[in-house]
C-alpha atoms as a PDB file:
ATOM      1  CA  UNK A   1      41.088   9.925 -30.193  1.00  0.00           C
ATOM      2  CA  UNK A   2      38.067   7.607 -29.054  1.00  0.00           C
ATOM      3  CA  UNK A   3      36.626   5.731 -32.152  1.00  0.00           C
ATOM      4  CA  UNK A   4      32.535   5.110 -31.740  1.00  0.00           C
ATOM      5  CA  UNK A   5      31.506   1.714 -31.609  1.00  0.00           C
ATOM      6  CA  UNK A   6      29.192   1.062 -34.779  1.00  0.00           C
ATOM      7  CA  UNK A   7      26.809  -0.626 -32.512  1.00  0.00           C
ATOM      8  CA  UNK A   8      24.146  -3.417 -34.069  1.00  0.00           C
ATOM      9  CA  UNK A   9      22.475  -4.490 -30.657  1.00  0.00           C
ATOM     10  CA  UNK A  10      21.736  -2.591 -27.479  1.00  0.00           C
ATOM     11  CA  UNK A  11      20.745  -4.098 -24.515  1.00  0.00           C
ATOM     12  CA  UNK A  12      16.972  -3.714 -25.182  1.00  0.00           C
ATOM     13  CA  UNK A  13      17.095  -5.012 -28.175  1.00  0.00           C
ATOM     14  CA  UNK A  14      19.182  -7.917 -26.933  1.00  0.00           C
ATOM     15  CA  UNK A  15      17.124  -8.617 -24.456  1.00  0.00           C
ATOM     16  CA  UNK A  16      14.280  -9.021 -27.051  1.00  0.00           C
ATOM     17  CA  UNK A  17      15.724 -11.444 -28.953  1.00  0.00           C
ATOM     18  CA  UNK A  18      17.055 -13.866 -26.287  1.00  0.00           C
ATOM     19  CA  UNK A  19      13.110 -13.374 -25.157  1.00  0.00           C
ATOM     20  CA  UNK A  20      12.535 -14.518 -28.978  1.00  0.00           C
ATOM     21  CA  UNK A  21      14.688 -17.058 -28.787  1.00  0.00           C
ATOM     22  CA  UNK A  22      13.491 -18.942 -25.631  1.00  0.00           C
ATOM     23  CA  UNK A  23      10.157 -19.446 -27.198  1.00  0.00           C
ATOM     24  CA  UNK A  24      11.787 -20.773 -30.085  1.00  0.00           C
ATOM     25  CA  UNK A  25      13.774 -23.193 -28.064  1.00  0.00           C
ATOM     26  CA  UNK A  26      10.079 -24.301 -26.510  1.00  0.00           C
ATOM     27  CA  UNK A  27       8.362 -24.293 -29.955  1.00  0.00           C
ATOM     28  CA  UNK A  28      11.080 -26.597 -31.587  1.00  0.00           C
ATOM     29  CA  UNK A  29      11.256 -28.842 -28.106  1.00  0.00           C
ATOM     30  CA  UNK A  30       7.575 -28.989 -27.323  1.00  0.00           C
ATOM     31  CA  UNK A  31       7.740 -32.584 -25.954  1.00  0.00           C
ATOM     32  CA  UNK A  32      11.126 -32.270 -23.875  1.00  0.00           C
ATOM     33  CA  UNK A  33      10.948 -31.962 -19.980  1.00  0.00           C
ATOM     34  CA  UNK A  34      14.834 -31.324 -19.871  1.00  0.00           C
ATOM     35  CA  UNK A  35      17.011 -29.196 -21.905  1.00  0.00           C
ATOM     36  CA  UNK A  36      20.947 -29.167 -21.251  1.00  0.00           C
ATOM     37  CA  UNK A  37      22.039 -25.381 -22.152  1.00  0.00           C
ATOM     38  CA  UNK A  38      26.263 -25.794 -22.909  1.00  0.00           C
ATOM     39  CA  UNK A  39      27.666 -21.919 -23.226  1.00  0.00           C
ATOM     40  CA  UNK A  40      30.913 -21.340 -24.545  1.00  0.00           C
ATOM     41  CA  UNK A  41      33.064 -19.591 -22.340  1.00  0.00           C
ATOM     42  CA  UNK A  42      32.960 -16.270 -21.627  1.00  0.00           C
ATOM     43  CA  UNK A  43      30.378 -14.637 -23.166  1.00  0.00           C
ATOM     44  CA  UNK A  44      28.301 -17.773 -24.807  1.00  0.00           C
ATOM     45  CA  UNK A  45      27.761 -18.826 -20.944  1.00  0.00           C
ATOM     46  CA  UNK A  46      26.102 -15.274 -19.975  1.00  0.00           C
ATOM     47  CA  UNK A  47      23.654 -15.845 -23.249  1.00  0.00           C
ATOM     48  CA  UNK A  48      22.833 -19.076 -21.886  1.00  0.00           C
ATOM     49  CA  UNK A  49      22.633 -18.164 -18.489  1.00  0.00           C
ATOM     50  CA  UNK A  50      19.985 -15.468 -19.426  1.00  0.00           C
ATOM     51  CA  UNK A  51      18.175 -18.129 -22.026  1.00  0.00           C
ATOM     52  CA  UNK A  52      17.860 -20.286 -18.639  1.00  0.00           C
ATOM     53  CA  UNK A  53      16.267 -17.222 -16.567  1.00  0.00           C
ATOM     54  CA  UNK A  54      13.751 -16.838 -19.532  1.00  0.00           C
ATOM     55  CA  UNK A  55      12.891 -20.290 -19.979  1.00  0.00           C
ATOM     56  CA  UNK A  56      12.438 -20.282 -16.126  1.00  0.00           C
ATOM     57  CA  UNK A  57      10.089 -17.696 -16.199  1.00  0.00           C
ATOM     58  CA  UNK A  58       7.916 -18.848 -19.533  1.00  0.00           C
ATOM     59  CA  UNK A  59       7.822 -22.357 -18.958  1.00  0.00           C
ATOM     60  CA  UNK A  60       8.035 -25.405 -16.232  1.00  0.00           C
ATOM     61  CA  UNK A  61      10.958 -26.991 -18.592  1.00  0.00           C
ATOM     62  CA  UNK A  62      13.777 -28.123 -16.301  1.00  0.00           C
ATOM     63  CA  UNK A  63      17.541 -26.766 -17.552  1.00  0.00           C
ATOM     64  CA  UNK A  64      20.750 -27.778 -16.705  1.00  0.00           C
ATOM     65  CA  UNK A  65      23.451 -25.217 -17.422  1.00  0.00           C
ATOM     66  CA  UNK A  66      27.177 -26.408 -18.206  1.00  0.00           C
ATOM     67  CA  UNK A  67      30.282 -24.610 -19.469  1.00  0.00           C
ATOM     68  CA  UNK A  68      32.266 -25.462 -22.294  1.00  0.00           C
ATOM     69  CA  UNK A  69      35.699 -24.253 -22.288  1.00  0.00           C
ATOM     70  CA  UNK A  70      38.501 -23.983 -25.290  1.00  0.00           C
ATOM     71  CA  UNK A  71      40.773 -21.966 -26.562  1.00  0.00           C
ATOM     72  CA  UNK A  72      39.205 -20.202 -29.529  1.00  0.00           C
ATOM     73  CA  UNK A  73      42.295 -20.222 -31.391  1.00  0.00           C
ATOM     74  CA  UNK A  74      43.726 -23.669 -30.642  1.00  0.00           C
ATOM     75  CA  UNK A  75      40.616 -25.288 -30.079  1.00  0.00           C
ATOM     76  CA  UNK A  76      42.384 -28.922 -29.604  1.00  0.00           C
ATOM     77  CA  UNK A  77      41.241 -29.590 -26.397  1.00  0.00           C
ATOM     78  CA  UNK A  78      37.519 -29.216 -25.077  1.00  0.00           C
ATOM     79  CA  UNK A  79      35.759 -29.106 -21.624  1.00  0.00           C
ATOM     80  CA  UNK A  80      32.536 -29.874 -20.439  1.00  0.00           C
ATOM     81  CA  UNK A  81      32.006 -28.555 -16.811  1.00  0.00           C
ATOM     82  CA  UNK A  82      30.018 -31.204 -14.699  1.00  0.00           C
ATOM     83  CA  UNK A  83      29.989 -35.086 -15.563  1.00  0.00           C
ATOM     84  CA  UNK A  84      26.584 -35.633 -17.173  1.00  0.00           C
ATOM     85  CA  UNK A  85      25.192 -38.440 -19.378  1.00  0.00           C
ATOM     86  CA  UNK A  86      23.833 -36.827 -22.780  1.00  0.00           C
ATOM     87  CA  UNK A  87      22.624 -39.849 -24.065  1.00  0.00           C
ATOM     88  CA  UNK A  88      19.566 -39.554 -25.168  1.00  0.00           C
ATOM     89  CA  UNK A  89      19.189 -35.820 -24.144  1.00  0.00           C
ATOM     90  CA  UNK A  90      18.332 -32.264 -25.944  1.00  0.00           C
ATOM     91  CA  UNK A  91      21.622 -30.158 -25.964  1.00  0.00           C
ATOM     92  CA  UNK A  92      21.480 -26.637 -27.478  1.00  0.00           C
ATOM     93  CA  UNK A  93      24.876 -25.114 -27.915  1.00  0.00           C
ATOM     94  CA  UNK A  94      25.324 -21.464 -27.014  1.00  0.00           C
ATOM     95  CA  UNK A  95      27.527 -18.901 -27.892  1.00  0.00           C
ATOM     96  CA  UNK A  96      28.102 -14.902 -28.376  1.00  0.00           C
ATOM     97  CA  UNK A  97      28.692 -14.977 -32.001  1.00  0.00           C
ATOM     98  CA  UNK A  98      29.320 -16.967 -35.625  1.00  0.00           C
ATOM     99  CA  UNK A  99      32.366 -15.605 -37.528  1.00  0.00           C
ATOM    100  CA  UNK A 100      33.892 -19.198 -39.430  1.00  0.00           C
ATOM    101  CA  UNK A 101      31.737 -21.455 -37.294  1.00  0.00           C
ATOM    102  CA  UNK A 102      35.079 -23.303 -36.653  1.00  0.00           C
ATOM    103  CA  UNK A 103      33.959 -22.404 -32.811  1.00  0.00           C
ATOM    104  CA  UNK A 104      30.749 -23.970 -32.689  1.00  0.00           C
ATOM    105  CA  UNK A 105      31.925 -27.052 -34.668  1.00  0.00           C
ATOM    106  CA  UNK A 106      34.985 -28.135 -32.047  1.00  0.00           C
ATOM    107  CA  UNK A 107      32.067 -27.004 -29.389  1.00  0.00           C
ATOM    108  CA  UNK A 108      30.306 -30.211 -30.086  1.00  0.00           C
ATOM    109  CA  UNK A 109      33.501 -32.396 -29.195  1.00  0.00           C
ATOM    110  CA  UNK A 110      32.540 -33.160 -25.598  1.00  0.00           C
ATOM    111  CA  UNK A 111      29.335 -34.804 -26.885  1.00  0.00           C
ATOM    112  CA  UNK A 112      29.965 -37.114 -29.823  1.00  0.00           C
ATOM    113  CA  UNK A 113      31.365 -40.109 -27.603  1.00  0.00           C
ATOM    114  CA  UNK A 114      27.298 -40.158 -26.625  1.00  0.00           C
ATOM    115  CA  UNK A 115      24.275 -40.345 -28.345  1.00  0.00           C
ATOM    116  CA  UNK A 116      22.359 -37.068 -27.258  1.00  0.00           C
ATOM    117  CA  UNK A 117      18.370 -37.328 -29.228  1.00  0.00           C
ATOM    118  CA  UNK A 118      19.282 -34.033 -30.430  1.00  0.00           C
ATOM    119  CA  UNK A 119      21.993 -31.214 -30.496  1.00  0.00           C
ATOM    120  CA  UNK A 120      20.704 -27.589 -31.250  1.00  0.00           C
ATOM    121  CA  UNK A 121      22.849 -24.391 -31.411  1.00  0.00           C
ATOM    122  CA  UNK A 122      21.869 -21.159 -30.741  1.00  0.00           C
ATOM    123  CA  UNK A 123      23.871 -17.857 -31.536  1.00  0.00           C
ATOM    124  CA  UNK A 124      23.094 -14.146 -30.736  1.00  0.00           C
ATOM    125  CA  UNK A 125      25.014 -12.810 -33.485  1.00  0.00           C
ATOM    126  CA  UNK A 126      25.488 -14.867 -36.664  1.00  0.00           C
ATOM    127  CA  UNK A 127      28.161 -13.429 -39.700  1.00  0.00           C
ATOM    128  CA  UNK A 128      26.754 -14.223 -43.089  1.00  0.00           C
ATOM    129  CA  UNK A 129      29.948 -16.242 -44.431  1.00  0.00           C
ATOM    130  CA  UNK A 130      31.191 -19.342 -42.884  1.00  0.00           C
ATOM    131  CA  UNK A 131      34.287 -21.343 -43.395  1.00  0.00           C
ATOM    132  CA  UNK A 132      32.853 -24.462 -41.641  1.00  0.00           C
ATOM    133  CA  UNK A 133      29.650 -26.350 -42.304  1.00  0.00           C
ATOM    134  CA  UNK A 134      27.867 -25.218 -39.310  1.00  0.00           C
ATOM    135  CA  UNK A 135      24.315 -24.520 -39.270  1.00  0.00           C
ATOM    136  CA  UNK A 136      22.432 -21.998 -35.934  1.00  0.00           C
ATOM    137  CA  UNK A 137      19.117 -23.141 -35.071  1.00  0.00           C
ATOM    138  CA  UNK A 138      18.012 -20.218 -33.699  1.00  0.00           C
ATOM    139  CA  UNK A 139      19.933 -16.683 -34.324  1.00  0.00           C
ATOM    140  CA  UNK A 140      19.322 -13.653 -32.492  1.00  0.00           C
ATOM    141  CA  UNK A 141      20.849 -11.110 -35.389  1.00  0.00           C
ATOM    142  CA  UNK A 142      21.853 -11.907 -38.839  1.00  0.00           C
ATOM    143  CA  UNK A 143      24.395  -9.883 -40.078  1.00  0.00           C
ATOM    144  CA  UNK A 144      26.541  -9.228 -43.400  1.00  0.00           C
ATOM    145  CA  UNK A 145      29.993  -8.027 -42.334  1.00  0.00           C
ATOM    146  CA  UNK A 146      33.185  -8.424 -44.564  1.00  0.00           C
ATOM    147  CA  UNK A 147      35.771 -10.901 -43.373  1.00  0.00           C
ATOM    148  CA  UNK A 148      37.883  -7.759 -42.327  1.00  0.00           C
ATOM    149  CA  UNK A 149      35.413  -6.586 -40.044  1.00  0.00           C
ATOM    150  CA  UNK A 150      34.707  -8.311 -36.523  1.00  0.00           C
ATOM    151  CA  UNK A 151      32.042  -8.741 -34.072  1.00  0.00           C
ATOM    152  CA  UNK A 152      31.869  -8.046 -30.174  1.00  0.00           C
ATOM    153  CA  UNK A 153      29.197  -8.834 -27.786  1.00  0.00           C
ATOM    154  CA  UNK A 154      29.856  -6.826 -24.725  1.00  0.00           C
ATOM    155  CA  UNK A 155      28.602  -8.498 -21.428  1.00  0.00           C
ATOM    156  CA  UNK A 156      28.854  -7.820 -18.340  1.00  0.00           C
ATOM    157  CA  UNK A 157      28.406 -10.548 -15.317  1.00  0.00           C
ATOM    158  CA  UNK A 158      24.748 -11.476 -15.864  1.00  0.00           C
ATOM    159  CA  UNK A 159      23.705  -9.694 -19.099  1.00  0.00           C
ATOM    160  CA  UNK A 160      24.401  -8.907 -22.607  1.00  0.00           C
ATOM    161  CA  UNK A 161      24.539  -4.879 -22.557  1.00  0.00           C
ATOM    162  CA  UNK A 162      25.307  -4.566 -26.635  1.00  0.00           C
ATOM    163  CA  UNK A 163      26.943  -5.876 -29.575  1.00  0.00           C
ATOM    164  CA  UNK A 164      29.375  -3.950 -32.194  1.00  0.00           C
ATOM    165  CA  UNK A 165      31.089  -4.178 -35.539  1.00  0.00           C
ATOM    166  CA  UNK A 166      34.749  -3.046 -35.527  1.00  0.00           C
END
């Protein structure tokens, strides 16, 4: 027997709120020329990868898209794809969804050895309780879940097609 996904976001309405989002991003970074998007692997890089092809198409800010890569579980050791300087540069932070936070917080590894003018984090789906002291600057869905239940954001290679409680 097939259980229905209790789904929260379809891919219209995701689309909608990455739209939201990228004029957020340009609101907040009105003076900035260059952003540096960092997605978390797997599914933070396809957010960011779409935030990119909106802020393409609303605005003449340049973006430079990296991957970061841990292990979710063991996140001990992080990787930053590409060997860029982010001293003195905007990074936003991107990923699928919030649970603890405990991702986004070992996310931001790669860039404390430099002295970036400002780190921002952006999450499509954010779970009201958080284990670590980790704050989203701009959140696609807000959501109240209990720590039994979990989030998915199904993508596919360029898009976010819907997001689910189980």
């Amino acid at each position: 027997m097939t259980v229905a996904k209790n789904y929260i976001l379809d891919k219209a309405v995701a689309a909608k709120k990455l739209k939201r989002m990228a004029y957020e991003i340009l609101e907040n970074n009105i003076d900035e020329e260059y952003l540096i998007l960092a997605g978390i692997r797997e599914s933070g890089s396809v957010v960011a990868r779409n935030i990119q092809k909106i802020l393409g198409e609303i605005s003449p800010v340049k973006t430079e898209l990296i991957t970061i890569s841990l292990d979710k579980h063991a996140p001990r050791d992080v990787r930053v794809s590409g060997q860029l300087d982010f001293n003195d540069k905007v990074i936003i932070v991107i990923d699928d969804v919030a649970n603890s936070g405990r991702t986004l917080l070992y996310a931001l590894k790669p860039f404390l050895e430099f002295q970036p003018r400002k780190i921002q984090t952006l999450i499509l789906v954010e779970r009201s309780h958080k284990a670590f002291p980790v704050h989203a600057d701009y959140v696609g869905l807000s959501i109240a879940t209990t720590l039994q239940e979990h989030i998915y954001v199904e993508v596919n290679t360029d898009e976010v097609t819907g997001a689910y409680v189980k």
